[in-house]
N, C-alpha and C. Protein backbone atom coordinates (compact mmCIF):
# COMPACT_ATOMS: atom_id res chain seq x y z
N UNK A 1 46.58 152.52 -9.50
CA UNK A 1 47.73 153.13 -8.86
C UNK A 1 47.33 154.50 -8.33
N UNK A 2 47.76 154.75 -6.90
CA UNK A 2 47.28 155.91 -6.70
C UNK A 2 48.55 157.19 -7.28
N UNK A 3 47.38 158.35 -7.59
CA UNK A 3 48.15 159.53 -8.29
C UNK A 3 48.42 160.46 -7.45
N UNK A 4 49.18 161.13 -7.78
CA UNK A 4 49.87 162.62 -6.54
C UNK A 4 48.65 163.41 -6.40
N UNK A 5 48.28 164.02 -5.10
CA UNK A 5 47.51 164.68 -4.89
C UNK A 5 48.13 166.00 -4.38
N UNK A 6 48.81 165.80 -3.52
CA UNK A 6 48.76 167.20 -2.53
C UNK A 6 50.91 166.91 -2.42
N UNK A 7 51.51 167.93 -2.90
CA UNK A 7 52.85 167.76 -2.76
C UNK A 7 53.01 168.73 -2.02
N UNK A 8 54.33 168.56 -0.52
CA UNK A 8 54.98 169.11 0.05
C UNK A 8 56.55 169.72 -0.26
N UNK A 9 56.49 171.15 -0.13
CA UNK A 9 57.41 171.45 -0.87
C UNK A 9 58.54 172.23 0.19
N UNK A 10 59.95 172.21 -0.29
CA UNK A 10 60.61 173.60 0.54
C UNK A 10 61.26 173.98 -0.37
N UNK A 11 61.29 175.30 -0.29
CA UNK A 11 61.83 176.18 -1.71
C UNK A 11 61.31 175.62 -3.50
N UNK A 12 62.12 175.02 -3.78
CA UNK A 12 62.47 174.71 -5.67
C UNK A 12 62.07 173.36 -5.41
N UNK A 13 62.31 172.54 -3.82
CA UNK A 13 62.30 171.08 -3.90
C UNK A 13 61.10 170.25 -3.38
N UNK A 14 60.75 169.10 -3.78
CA UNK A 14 59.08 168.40 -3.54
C UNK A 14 60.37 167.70 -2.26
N UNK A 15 59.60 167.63 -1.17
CA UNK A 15 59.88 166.95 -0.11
C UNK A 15 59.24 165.53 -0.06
N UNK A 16 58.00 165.28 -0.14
CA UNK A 16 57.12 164.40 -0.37
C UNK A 16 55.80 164.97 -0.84
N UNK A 17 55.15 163.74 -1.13
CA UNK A 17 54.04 163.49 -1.94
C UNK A 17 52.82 162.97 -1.83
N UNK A 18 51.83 163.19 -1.09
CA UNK A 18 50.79 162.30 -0.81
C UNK A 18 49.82 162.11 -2.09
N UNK A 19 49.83 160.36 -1.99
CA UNK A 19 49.04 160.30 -3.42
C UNK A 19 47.92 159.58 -3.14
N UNK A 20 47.11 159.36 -3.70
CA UNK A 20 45.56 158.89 -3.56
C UNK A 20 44.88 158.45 -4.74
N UNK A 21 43.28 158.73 -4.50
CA UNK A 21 42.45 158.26 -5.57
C UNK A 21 40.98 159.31 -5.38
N UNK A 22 40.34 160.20 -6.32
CA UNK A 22 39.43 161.34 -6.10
C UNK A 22 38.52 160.57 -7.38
N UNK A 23 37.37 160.19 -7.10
CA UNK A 23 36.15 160.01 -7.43
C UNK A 23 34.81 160.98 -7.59
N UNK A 24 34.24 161.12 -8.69
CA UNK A 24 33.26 162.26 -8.40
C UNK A 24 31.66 161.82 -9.38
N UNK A 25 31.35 161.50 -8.35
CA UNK A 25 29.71 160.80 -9.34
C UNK A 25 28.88 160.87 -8.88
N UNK A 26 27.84 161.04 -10.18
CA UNK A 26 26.69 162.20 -9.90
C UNK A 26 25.30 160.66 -9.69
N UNK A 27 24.03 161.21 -9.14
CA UNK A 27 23.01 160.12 -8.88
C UNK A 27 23.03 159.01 -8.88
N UNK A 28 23.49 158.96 -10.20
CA UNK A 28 23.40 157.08 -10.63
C UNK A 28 24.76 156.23 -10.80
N UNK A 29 25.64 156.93 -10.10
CA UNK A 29 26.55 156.38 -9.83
C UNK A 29 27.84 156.36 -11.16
N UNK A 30 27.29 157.18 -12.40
CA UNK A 30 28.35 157.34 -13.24
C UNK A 30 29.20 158.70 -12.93
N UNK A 31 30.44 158.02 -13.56
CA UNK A 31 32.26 159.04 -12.94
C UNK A 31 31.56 160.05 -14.06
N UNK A 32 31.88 161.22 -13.01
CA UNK A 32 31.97 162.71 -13.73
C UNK A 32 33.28 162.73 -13.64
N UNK A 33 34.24 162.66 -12.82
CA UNK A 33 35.56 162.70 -12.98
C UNK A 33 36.02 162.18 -11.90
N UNK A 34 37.20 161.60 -11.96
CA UNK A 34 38.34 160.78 -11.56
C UNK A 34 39.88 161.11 -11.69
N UNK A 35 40.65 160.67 -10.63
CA UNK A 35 42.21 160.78 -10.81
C UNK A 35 42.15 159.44 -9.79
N UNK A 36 43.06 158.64 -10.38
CA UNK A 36 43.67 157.23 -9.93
C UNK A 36 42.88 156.09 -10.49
N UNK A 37 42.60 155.65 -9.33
CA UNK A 37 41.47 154.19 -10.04
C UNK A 37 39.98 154.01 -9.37
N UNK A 38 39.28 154.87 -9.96
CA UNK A 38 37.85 154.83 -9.70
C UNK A 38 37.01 153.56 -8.98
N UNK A 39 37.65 152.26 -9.22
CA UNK A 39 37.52 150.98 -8.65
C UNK A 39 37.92 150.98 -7.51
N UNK A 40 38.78 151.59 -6.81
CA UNK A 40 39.56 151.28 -5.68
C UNK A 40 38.70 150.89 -4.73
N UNK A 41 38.47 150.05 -3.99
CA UNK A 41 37.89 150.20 -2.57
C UNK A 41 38.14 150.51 -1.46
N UNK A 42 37.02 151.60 -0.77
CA UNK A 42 36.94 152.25 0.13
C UNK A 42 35.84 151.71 1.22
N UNK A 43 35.84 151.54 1.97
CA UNK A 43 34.87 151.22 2.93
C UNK A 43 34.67 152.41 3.92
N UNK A 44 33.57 153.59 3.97
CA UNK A 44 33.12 154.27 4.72
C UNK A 44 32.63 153.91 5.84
N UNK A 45 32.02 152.54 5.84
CA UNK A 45 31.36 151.86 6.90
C UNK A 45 29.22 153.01 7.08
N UNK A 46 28.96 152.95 8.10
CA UNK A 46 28.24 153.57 8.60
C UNK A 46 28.22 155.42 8.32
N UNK A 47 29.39 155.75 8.24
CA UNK A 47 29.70 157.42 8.16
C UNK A 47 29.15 157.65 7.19
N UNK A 48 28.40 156.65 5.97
CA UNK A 48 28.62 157.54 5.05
C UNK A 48 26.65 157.94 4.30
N UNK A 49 26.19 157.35 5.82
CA UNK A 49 24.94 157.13 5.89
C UNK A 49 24.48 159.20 5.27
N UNK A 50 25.21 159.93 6.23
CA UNK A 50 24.49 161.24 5.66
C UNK A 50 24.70 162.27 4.84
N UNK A 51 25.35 161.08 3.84
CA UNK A 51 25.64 161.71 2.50
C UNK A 51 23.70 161.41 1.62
N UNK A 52 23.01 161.14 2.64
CA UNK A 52 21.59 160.30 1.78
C UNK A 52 21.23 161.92 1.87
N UNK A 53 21.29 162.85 2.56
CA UNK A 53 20.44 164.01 3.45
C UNK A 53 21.14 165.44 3.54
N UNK A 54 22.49 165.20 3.75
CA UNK A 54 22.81 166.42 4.01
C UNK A 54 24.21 166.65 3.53
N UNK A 55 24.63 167.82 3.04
CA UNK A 55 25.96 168.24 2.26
C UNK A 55 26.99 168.39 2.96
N UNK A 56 28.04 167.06 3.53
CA UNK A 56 29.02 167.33 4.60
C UNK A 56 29.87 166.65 4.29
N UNK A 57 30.83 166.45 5.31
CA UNK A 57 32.32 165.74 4.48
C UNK A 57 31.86 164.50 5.86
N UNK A 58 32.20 163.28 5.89
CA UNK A 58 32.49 162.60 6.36
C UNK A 58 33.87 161.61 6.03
N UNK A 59 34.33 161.19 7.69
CA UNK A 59 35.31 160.37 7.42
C UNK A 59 34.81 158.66 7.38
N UNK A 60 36.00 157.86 7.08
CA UNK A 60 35.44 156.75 7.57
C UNK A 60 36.97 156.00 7.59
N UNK A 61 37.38 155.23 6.75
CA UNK A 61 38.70 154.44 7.32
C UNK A 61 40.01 155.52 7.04
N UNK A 62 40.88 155.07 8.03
CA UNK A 62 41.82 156.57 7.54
C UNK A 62 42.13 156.56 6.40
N UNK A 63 41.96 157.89 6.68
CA UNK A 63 42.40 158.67 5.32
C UNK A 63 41.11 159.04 3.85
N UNK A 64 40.44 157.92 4.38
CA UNK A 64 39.20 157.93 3.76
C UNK A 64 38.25 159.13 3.57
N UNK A 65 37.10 159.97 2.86
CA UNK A 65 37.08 160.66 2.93
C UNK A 65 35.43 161.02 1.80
N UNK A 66 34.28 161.78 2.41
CA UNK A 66 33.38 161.79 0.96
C UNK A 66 32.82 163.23 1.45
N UNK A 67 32.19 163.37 0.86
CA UNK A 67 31.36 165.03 0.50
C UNK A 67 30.11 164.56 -0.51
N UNK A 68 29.38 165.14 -0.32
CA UNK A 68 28.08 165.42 -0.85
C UNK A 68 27.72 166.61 -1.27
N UNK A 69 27.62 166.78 -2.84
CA UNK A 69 27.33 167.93 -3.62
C UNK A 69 25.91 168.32 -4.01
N UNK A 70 24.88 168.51 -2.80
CA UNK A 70 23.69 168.26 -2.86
C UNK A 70 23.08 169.18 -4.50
N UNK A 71 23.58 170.20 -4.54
CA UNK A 71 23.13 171.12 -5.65
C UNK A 71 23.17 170.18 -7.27
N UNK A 72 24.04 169.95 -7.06
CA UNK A 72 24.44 168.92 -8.07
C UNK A 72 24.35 168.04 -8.59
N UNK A 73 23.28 166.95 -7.08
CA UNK A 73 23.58 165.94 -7.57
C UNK A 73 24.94 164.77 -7.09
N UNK A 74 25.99 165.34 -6.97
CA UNK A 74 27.30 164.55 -7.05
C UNK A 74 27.30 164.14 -5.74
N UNK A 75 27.78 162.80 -5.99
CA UNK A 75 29.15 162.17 -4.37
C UNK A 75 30.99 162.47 -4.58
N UNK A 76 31.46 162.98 -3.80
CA UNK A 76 32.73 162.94 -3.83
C UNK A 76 33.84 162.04 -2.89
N UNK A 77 34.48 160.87 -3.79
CA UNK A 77 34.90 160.36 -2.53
C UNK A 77 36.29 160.35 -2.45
N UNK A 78 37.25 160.62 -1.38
CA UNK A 78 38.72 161.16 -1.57
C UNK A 78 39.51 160.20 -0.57
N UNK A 79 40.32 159.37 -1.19
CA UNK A 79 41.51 158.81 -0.37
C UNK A 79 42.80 158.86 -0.44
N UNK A 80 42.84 159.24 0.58
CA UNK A 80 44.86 160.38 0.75
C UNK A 80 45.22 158.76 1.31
N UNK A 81 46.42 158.30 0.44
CA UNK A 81 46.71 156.85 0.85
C UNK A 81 47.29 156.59 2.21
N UNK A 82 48.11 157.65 2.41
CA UNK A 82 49.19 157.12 4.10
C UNK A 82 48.22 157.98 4.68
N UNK A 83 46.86 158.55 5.02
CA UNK A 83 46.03 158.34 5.65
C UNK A 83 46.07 160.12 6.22
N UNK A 84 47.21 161.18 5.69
CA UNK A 84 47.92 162.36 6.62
C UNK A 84 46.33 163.36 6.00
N UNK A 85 45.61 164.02 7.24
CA UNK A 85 45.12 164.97 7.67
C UNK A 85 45.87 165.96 6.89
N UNK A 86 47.14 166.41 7.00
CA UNK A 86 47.88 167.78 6.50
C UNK A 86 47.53 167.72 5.05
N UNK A 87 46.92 166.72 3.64
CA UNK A 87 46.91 166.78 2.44
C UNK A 87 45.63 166.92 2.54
N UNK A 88 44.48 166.70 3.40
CA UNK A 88 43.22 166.54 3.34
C UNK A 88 42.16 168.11 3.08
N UNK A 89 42.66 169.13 3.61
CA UNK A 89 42.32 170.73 3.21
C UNK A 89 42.75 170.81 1.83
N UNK A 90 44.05 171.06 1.31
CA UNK A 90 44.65 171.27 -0.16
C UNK A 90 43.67 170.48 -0.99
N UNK A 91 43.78 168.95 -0.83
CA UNK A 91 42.68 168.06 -1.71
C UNK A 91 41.14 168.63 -1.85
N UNK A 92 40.74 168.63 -0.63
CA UNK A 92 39.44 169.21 -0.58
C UNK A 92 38.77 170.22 -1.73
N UNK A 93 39.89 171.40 -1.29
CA UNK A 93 39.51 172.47 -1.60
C UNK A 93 39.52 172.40 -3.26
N UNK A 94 40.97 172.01 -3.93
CA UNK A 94 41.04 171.89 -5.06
C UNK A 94 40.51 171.14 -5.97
N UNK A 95 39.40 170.20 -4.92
CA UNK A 95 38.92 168.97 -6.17
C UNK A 95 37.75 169.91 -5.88
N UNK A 96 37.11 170.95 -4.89
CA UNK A 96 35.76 171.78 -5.41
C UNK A 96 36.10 172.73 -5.63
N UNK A 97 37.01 173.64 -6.28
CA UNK A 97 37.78 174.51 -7.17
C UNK A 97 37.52 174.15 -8.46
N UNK A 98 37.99 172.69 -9.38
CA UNK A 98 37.99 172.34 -10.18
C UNK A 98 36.95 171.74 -10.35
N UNK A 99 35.65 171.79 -9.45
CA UNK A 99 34.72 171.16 -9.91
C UNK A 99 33.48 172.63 -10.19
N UNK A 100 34.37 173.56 -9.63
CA UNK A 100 33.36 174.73 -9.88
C UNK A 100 32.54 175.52 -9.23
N UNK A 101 32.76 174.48 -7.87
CA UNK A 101 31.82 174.53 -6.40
C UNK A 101 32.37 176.06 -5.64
N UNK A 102 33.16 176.66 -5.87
CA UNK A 102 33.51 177.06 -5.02
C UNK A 102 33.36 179.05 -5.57
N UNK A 103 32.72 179.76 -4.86
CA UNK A 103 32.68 181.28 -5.63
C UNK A 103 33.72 182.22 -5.31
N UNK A 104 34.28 183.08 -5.87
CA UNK A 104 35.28 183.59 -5.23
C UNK A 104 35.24 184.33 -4.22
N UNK A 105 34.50 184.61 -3.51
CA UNK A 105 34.95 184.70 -2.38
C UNK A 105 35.22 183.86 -1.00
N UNK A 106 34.15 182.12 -1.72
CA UNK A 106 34.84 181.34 -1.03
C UNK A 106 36.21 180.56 -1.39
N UNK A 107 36.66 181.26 -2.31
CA UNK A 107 38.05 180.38 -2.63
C UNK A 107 38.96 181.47 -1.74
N UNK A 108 38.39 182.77 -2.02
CA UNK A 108 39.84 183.66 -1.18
C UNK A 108 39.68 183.12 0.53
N UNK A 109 38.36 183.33 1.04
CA UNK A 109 38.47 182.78 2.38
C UNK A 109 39.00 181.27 2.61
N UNK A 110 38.81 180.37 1.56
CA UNK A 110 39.66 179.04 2.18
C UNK A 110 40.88 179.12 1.57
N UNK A 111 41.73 180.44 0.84
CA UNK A 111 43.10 180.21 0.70
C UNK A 111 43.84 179.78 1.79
N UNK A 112 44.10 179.96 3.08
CA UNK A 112 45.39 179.79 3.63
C UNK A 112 44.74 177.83 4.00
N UNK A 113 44.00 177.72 3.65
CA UNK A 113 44.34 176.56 3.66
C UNK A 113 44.25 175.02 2.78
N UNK A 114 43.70 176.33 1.37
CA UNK A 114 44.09 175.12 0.30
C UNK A 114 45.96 175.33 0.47
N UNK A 115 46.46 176.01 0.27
CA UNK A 115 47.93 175.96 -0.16
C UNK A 115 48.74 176.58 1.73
N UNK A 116 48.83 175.78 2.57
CA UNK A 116 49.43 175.82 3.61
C UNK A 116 51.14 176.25 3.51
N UNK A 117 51.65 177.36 4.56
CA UNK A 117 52.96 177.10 5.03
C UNK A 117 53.61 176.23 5.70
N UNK A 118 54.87 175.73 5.45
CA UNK A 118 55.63 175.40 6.25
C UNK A 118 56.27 176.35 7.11
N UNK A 119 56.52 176.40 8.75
CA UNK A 119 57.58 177.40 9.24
C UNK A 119 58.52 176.07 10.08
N UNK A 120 59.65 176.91 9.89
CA UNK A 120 60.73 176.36 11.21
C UNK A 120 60.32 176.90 12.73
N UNK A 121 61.94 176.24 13.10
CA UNK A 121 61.68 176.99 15.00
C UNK A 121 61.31 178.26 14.95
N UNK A 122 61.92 179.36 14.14
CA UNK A 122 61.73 180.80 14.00
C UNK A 122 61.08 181.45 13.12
N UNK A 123 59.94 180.68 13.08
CA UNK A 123 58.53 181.22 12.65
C UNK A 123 59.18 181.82 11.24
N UNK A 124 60.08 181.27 9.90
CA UNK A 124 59.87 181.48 8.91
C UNK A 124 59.18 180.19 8.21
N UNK A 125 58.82 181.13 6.91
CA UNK A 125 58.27 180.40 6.24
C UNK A 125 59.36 179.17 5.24
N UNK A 126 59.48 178.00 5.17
CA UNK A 126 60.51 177.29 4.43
C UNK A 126 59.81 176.34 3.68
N UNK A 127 58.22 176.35 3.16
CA UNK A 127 58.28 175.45 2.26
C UNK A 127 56.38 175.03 2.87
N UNK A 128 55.92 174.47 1.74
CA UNK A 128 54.59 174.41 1.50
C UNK A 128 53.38 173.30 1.53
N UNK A 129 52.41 173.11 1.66
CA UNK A 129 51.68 171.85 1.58
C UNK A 129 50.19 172.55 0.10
N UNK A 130 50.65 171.56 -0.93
CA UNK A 130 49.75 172.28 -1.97
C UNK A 130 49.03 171.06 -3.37
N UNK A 131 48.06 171.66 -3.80
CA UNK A 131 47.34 170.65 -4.45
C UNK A 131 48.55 170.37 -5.75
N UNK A 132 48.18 169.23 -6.40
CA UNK A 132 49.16 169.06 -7.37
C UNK A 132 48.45 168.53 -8.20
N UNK A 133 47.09 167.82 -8.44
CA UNK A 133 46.81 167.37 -9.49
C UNK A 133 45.62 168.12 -10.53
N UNK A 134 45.20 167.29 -11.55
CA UNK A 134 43.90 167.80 -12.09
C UNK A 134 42.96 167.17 -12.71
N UNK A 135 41.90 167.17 -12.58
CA UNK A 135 40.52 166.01 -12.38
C UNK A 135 40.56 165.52 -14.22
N UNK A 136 40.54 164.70 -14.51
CA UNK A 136 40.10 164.14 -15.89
C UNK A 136 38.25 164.08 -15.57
N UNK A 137 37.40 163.84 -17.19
CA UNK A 137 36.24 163.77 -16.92
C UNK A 137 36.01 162.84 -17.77
């Protein structure tokens, strides 16, 4: 079953919810950590050829999603289920937050877009796009 990843909020209230499945395994293919169902299948197709070489995010079926933690060792593979781009920064950022990847000064430079605004017609702010879960190991 996929688990909440990234909730949209306005004010006090969750508007919606994009939920998924975050995979994280190191060489040999054993889970360092997981949220949803580690089994799920994903088909990257071809994209996911330069995760062999180089540390990048590739896409592959929507919504689909991997990273390569070359320092590490790790594959990361992330699927936002209804496929929305807008949960795909928040997820990102917070599954290499919680994995440790990230130093602080790259967490302050990717703040505005782990935790995004909402604005209306008149450019206020009414509500949020933000990570919601937390990695089991």
């Amino acid at each position: 079953m996929p688990e909440p990843l990234v909730a949209v909020t306005r004010g006090d209230l969750i508007e919606s919810v994009h939920r998924g499945h975050i995979v994280v395994t190191d060489e040999s293919g054993s889970i360092i950590f997981c949220l949803g169902d580690p089994s799920f299948n994903l088909c990257l197709r071809s994209c996911a050829k330069p995760l062999q070489a180089l540390p990048v995010i590739a896409t592959g079926a929507e919504g689909g999603y991997a990273l390569s933690l070359m320092e590490k060792g790790w594959g990361v593979a992330i699927k936002i289920e209804d496929g929305s781009n807008r949960a795909l920064s928040p997820a990102v950022i917070e599954t290499l937050s919680q994995l440790g990847m990230l130093s602080a000064d790259e967490a302050m430079r990717l703040q505005p877009y782990h935790q995004t605004s909402i604005y209306n017609h008149r450019k206020e702010i009414v509500g949020e796009v933000r990570a919601c879960f937390h990695l089991t190991g």
